[in-house]
PDB file of N, CA and C in Angstrom:
ATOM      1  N   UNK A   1       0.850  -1.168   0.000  1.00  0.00           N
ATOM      2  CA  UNK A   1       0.000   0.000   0.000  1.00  0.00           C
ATOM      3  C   UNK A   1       0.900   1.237   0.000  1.00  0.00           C
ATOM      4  N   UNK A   2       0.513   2.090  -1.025  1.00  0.00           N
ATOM      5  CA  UNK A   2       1.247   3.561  -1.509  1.00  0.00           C
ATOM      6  C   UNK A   2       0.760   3.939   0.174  1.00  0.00           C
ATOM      7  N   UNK A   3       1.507   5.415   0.441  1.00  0.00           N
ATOM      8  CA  UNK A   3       0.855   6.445   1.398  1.00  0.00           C
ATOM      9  C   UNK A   3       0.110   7.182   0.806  1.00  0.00           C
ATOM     10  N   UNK A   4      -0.194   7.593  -0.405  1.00  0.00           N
ATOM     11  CA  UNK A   4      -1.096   7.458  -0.726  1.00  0.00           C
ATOM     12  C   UNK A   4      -2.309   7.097  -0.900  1.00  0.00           C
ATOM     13  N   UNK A   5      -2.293   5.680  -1.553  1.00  0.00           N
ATOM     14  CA  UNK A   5      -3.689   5.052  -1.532  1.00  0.00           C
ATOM     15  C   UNK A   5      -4.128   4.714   0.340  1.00  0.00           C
ATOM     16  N   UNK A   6      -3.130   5.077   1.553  1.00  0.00           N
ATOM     17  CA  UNK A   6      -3.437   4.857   2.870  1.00  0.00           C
ATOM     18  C   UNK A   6      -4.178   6.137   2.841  1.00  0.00           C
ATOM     19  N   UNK A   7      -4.023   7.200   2.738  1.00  0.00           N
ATOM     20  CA  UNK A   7      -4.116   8.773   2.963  1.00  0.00           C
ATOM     21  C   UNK A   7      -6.043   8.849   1.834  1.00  0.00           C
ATOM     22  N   UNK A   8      -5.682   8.433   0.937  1.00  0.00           N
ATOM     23  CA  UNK A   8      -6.988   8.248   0.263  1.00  0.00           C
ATOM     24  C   UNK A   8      -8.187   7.241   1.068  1.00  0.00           C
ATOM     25  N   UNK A   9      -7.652   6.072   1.600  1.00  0.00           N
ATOM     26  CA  UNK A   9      -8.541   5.290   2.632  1.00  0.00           C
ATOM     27  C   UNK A   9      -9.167   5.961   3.507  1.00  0.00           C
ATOM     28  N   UNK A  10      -8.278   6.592   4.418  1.00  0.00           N
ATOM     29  CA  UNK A  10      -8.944   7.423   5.482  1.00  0.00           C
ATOM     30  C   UNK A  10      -9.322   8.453   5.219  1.00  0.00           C
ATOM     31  N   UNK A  11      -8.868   9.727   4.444  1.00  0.00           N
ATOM     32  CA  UNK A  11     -10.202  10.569   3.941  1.00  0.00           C
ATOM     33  C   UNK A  11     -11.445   9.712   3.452  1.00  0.00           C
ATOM     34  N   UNK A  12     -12.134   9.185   3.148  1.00  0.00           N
ATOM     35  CA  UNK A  12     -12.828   8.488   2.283  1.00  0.00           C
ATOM     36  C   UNK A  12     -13.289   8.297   3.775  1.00  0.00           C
ATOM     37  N   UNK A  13     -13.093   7.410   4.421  1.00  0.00           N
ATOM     38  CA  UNK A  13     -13.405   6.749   6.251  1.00  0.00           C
ATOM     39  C   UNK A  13     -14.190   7.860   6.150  1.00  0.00           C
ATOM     40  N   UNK A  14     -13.234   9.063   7.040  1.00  0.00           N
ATOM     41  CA  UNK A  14     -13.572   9.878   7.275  1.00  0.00           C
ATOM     42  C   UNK A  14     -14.728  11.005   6.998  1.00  0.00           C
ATOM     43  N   UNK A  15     -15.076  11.343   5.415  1.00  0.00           N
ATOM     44  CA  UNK A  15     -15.825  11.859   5.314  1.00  0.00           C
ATOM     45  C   UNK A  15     -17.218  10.946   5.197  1.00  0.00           C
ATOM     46  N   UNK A  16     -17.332   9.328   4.997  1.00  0.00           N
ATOM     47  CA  UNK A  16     -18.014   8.783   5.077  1.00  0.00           C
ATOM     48  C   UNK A  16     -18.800   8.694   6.728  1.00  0.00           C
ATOM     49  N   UNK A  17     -17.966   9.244   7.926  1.00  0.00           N
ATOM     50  CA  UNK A  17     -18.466   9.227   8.877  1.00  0.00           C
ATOM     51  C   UNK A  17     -18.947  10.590  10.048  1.00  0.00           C
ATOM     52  N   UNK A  18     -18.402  11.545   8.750  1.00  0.00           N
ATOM     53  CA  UNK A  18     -19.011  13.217   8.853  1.00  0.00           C
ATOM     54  C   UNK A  18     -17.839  13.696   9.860  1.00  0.00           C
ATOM     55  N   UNK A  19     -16.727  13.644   9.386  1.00  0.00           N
ATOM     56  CA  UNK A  19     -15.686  13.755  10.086  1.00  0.00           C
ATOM     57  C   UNK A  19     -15.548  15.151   9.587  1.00  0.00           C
ATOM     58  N   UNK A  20     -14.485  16.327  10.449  1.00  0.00           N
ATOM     59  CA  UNK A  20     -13.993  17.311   9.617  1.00  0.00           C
ATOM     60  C   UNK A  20     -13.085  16.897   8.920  1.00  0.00           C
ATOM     61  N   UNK A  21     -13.090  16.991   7.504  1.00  0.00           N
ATOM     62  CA  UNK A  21     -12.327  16.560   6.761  1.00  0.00           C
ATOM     63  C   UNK A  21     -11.602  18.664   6.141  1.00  0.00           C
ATOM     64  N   UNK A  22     -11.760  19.274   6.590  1.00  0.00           N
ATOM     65  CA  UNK A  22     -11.512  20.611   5.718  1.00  0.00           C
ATOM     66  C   UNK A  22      -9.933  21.112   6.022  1.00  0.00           C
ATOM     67  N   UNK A  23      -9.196  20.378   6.836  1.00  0.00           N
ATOM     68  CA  UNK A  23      -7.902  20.681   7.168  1.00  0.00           C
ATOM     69  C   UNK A  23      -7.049  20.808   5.479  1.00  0.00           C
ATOM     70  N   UNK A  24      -6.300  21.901   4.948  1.00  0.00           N
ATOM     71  CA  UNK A  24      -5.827  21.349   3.605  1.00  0.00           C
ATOM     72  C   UNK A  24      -4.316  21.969   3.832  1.00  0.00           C
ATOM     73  N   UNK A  25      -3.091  20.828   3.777  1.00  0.00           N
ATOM     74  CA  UNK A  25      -2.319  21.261   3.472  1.00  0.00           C
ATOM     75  C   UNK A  25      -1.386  21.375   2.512  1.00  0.00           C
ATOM     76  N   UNK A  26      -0.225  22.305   2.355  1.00  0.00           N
ATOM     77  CA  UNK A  26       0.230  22.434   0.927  1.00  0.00           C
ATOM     78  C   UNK A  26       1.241  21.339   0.461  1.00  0.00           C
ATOM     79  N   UNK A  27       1.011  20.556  -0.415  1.00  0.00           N
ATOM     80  CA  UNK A  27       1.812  19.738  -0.873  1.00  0.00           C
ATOM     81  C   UNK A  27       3.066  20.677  -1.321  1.00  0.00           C
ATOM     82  N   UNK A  28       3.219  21.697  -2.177  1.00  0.00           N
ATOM     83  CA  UNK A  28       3.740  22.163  -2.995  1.00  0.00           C
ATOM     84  C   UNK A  28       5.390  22.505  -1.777  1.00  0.00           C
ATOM     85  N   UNK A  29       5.132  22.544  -0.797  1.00  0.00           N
ATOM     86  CA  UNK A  29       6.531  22.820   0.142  1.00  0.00           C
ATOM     87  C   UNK A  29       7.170  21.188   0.742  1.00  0.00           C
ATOM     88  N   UNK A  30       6.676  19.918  -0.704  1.00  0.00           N
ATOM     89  CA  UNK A  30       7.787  18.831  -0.663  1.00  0.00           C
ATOM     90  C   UNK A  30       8.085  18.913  -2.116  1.00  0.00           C
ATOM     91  N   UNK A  31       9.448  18.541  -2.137  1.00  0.00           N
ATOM     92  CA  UNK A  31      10.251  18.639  -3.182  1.00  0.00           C
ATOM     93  C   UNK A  31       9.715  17.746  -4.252  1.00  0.00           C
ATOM     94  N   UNK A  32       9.038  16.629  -3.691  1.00  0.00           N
ATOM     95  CA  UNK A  32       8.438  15.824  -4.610  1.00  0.00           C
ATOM     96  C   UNK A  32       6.959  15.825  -4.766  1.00  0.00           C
ATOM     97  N   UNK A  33       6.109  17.092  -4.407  1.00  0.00           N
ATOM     98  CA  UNK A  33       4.678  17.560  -5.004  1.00  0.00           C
ATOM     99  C   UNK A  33       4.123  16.934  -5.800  1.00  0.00           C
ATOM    100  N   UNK A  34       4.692  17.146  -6.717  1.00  0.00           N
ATOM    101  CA  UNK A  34       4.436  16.846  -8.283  1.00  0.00           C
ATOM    102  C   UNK A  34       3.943  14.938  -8.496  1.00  0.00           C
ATOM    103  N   UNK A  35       4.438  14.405  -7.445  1.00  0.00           N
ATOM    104  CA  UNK A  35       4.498  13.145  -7.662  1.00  0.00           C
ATOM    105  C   UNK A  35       3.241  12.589  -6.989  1.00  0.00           C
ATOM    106  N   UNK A  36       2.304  13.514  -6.762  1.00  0.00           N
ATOM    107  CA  UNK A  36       1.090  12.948  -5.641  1.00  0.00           C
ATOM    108  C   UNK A  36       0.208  12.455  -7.092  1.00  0.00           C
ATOM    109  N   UNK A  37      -0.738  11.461  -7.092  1.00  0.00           N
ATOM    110  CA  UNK A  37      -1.622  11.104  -8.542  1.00  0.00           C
ATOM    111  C   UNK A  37      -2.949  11.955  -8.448  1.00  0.00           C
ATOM    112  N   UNK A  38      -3.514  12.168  -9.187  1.00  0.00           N
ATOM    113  CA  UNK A  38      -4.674  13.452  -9.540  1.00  0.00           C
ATOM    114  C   UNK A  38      -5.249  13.257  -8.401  1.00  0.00           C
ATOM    115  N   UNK A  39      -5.781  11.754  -8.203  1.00  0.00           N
ATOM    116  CA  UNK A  39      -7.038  11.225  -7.687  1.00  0.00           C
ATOM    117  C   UNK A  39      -6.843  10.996  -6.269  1.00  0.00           C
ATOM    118  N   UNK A  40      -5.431  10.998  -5.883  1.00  0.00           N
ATOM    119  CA  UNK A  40      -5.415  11.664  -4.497  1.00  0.00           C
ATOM    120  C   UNK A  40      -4.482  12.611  -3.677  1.00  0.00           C
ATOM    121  N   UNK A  41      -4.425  13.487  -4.594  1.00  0.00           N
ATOM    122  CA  UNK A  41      -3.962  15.068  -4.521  1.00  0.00           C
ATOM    123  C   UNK A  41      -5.125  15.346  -3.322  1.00  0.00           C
ATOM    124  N   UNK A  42      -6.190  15.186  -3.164  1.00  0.00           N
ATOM    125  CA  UNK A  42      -7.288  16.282  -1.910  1.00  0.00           C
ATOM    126  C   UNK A  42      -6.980  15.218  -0.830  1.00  0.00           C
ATOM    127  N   UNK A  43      -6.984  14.157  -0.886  1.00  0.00           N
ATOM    128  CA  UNK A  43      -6.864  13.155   0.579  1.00  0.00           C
ATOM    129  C   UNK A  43      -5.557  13.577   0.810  1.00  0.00           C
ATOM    130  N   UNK A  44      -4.596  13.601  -0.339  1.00  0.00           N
ATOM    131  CA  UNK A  44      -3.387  13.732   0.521  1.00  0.00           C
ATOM    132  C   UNK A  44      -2.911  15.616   1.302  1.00  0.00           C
ATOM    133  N   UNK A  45      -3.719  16.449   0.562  1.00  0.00           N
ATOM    134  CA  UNK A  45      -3.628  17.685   1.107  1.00  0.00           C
ATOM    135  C   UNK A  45      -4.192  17.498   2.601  1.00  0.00           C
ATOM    136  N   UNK A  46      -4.994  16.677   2.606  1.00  0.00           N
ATOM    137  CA  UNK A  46      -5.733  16.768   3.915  1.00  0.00           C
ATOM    138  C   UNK A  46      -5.272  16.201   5.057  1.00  0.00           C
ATOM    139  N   UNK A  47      -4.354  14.862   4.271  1.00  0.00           N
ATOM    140  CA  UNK A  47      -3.692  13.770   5.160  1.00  0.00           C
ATOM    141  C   UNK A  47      -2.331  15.012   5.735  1.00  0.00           C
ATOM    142  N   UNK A  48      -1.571  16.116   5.084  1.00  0.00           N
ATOM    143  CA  UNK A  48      -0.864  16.480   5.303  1.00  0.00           C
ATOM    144  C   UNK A  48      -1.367  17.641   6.629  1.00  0.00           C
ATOM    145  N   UNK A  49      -2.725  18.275   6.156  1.00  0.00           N
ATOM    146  CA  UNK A  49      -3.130  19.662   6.746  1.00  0.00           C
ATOM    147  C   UNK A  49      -3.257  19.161   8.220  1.00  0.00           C
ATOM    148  N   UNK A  50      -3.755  17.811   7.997  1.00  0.00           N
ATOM    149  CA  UNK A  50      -4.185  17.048   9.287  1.00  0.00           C
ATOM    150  C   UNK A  50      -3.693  16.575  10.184  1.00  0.00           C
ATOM    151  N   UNK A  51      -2.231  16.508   9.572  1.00  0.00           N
ATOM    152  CA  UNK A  51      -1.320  16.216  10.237  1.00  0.00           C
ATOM    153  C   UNK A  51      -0.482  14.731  10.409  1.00  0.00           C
ATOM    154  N   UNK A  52      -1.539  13.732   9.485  1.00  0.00           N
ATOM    155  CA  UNK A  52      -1.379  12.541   9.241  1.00  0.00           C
ATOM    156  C   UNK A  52       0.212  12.218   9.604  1.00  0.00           C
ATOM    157  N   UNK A  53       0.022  12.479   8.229  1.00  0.00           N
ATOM    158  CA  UNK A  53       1.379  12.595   6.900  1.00  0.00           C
ATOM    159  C   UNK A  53       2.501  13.829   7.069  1.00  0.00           C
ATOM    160  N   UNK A  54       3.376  13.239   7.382  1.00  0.00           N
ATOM    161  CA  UNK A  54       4.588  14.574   7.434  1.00  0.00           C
ATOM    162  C   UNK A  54       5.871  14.012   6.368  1.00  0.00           C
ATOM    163  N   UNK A  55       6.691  14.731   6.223  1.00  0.00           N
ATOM    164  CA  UNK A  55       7.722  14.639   5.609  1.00  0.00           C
ATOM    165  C   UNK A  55       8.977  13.380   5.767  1.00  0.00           C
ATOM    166  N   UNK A  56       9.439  12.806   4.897  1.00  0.00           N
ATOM    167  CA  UNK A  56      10.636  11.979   4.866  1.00  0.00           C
ATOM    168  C   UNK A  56      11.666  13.191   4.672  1.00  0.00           C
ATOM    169  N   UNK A  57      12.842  12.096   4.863  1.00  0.00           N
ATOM    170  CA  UNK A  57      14.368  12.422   4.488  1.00  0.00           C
ATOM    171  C   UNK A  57      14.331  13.378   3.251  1.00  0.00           C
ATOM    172  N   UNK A  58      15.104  14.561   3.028  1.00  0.00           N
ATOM    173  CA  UNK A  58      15.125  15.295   1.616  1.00  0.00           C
ATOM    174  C   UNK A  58      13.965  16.150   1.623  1.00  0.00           C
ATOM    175  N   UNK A  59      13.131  16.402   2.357  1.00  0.00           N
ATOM    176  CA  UNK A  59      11.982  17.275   2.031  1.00  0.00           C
ATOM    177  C   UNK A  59      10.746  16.794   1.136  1.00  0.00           C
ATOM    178  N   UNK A  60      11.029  14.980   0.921  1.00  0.00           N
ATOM    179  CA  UNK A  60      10.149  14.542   0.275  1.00  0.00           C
ATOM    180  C   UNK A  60       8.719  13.873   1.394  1.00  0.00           C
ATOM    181  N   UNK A  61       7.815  14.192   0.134  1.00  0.00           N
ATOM    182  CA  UNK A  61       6.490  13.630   0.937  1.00  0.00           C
ATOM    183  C   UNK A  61       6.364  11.515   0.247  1.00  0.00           C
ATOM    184  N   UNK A  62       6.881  11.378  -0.717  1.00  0.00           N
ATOM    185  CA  UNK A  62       6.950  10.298  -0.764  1.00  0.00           C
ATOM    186  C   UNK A  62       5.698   9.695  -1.198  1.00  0.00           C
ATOM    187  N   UNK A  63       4.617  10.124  -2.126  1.00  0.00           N
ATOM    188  CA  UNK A  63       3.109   9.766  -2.089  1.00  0.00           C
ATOM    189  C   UNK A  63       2.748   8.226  -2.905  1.00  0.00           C
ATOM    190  N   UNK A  64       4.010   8.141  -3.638  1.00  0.00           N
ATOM    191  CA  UNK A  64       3.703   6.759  -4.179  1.00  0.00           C
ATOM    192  C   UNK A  64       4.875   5.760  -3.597  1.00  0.00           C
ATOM    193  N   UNK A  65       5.119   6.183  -2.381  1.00  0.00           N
ATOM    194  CA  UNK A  65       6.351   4.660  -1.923  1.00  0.00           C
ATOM    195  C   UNK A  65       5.256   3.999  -1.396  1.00  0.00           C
ATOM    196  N   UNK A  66       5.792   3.061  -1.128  1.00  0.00           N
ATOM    197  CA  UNK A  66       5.631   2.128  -0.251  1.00  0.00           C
ATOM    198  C   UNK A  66       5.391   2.615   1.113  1.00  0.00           C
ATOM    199  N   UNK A  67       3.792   2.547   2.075  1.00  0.00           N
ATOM    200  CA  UNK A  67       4.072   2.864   3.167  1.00  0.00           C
ATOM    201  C   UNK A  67       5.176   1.518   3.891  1.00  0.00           C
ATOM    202  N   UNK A  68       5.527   1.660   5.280  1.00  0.00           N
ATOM    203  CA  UNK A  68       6.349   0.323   5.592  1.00  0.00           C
ATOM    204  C   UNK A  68       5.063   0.463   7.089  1.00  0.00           C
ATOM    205  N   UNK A  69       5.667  -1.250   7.773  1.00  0.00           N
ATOM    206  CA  UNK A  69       4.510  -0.869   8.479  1.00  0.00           C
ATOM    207  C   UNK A  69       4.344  -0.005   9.608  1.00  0.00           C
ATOM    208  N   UNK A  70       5.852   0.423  10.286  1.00  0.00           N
ATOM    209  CA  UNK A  70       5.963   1.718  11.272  1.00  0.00           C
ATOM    210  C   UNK A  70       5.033   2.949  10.758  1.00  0.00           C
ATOM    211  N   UNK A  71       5.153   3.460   9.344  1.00  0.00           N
ATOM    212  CA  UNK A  71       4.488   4.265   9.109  1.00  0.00           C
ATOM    213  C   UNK A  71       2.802   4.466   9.431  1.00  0.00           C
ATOM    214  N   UNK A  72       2.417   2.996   8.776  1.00  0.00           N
ATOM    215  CA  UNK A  72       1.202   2.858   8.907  1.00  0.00           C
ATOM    216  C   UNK A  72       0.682   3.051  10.492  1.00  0.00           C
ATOM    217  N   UNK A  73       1.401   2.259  11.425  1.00  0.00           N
ATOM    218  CA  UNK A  73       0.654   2.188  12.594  1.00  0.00           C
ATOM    219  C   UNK A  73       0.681   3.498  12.962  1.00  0.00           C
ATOM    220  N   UNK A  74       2.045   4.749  12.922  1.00  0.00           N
ATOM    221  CA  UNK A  74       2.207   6.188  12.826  1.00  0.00           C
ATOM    222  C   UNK A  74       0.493   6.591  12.786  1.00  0.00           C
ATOM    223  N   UNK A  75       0.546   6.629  11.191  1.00  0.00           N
ATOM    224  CA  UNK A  75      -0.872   7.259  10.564  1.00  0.00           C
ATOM    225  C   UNK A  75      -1.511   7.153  11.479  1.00  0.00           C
ATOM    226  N   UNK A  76      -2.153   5.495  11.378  1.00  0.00           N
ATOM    227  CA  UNK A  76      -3.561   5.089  11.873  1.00  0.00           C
ATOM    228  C   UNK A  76      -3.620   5.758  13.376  1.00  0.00           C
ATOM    229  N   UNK A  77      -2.218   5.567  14.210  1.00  0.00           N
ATOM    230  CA  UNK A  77      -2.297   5.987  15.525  1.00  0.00           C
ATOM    231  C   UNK A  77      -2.634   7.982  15.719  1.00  0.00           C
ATOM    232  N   UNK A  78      -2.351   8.458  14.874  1.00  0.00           N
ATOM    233  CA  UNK A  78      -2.677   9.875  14.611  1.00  0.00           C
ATOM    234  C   UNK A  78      -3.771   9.947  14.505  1.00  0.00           C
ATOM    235  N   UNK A  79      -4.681   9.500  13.329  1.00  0.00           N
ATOM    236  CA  UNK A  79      -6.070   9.364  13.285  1.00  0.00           C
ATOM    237  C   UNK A  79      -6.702   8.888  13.965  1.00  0.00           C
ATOM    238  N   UNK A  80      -6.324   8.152  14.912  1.00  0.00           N
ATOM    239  CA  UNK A  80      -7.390   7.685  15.680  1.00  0.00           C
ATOM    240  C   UNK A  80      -7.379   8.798  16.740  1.00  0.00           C
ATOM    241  N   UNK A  81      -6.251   9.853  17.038  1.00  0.00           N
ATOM    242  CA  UNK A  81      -5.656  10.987  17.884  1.00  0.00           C
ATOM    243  C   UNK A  81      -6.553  11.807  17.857  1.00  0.00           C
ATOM    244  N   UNK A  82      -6.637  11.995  16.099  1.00  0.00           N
ATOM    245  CA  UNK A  82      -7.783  13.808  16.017  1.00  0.00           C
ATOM    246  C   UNK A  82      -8.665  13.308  15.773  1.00  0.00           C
ATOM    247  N   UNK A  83      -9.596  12.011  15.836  1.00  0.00           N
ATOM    248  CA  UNK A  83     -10.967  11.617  16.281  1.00  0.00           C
ATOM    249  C   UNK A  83     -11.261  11.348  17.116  1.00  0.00           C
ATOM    250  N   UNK A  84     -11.249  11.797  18.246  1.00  0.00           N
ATOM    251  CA  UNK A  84     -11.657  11.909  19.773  1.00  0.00           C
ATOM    252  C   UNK A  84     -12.140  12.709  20.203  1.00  0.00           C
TER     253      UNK A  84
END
């Protein structure tokens, strides 16, 4: 699973369960922006605004690696943080 397609899961959760989803942050201040895919460019602005998702090594956001599974439990443990 991309961090991506993770970051697209849980927006999706999320607004499916009337969550605030309106947090948006700027991709454009990781070096690798450009590399987020159309279709989840808004989950991942949100995964970032939200605080999900922060930065790797180099200033990259990394949207199509490989999450590993430290990351994931990261995420999920965040989200489960700002839904309380």
């Amino acid at each position: 699973m991309t961090r991506e397609q993770l970051a697209t899961i849980l927006y999706r959760y999320a607004e499916s369960k009337g969550y605030d989803v309106s947090d948006k942050g700027d991709l454009t201040t990781f070096a690798d922006s450009t590399g987020t895919s159309s279709w989840a460019a808004e989950a991942m602005e949100w995964a970032v605004g939200s605080g999900l998702l922060t930065g790797k090594d180099g200033g990259k956001l990394d949207p199509t690696g490989t999450a590993t599974r430290a990351e994931i439990a990261t995420i999920l443990m965040r989200f489960a943080e700002n839904e309380k």
